[in-house]
Protein backbone atom coordinates (compact mmCIF):
# COMPACT_ATOMS: atom_id res chain seq x y z
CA UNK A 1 121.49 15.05 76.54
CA UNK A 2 122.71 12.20 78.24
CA UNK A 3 120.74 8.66 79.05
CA UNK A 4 120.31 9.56 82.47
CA UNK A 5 118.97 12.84 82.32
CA UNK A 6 116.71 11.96 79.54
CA UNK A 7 113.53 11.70 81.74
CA UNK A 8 114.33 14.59 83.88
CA UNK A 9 111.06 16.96 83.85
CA UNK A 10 108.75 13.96 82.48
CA UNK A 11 108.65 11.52 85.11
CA UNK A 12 105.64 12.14 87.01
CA UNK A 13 104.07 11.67 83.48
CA UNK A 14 106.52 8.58 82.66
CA UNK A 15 104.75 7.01 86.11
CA UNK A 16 101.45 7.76 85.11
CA UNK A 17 101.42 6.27 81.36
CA UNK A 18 103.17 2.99 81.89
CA UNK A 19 101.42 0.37 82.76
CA UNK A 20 102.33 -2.17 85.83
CA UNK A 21 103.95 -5.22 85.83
CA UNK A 22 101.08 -8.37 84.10
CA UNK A 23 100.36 -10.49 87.17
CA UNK A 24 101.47 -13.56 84.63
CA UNK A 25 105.56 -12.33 84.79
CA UNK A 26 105.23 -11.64 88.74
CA UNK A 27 104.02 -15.57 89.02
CA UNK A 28 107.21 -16.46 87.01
CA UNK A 29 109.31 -14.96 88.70
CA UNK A 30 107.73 -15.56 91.85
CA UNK A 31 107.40 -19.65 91.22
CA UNK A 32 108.95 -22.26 93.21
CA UNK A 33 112.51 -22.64 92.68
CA UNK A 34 113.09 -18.68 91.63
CA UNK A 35 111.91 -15.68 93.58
CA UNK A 36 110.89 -16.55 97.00
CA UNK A 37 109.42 -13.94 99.86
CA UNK A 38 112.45 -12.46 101.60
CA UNK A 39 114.81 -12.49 98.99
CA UNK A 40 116.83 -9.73 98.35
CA UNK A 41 116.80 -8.27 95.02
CA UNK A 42 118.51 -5.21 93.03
CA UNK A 43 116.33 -3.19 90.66
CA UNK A 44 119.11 -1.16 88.81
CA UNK A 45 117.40 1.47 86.35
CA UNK A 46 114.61 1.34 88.35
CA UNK A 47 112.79 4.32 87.21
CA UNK A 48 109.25 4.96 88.55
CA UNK A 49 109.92 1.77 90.86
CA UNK A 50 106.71 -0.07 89.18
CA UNK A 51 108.76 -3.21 88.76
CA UNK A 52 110.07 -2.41 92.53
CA UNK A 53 106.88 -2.08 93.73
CA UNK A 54 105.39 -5.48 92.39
CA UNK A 55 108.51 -6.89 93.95
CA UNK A 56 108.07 -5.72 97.28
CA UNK A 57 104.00 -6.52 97.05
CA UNK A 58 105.65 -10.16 96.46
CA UNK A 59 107.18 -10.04 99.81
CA UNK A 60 110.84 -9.06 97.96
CA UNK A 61 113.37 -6.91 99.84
CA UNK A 62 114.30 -4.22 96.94
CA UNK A 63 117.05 -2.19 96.52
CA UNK A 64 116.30 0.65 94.05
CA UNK A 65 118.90 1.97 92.34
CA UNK A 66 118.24 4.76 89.54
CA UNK A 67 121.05 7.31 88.65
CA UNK A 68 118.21 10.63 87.37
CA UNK A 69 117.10 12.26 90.43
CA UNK A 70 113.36 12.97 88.95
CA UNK A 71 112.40 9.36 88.67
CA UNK A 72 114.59 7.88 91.97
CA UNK A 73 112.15 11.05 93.03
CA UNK A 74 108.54 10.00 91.80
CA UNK A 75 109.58 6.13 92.49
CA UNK A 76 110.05 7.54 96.75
């Protein structure tokens, strides 16, 4: 099996065991002279979309990009 089919079938259960992004990274990121609101940023691999998700809540414009259909599926 290849890497990008390797979730195929699981990801609804993928999305439900991980956890979310800690609040603690998403300050980091999101601190003055990195991340700002607005910015444009490219989530490649991006699974579920949790890490997409905390972007956008951050005021990020995201571009998801995840190659197996399943997760770019559960992360819609």
């Amino acid at each position: 099996m290849d890497t990008i089919q390797c979730f195929s079938g699981l990801a609804q259960i993928y999305a439900q065991a991980r956890p979310g992004c800690p609040d603690h990274l998403m300050d980091w990121l999101f601190a003055p002279g990195r991340l700002a609101a607005g910015q444009r940023v490219a989530d490649i691999g991006a699974g579920t979309g949790l890490f997409s998700q905390a972007l956008l809540e951050r005021g990020a414009q995201v571009w998801a990009v995840e190659p197996n259909g399943d997760m770019a599926q559960e992360a819609r």
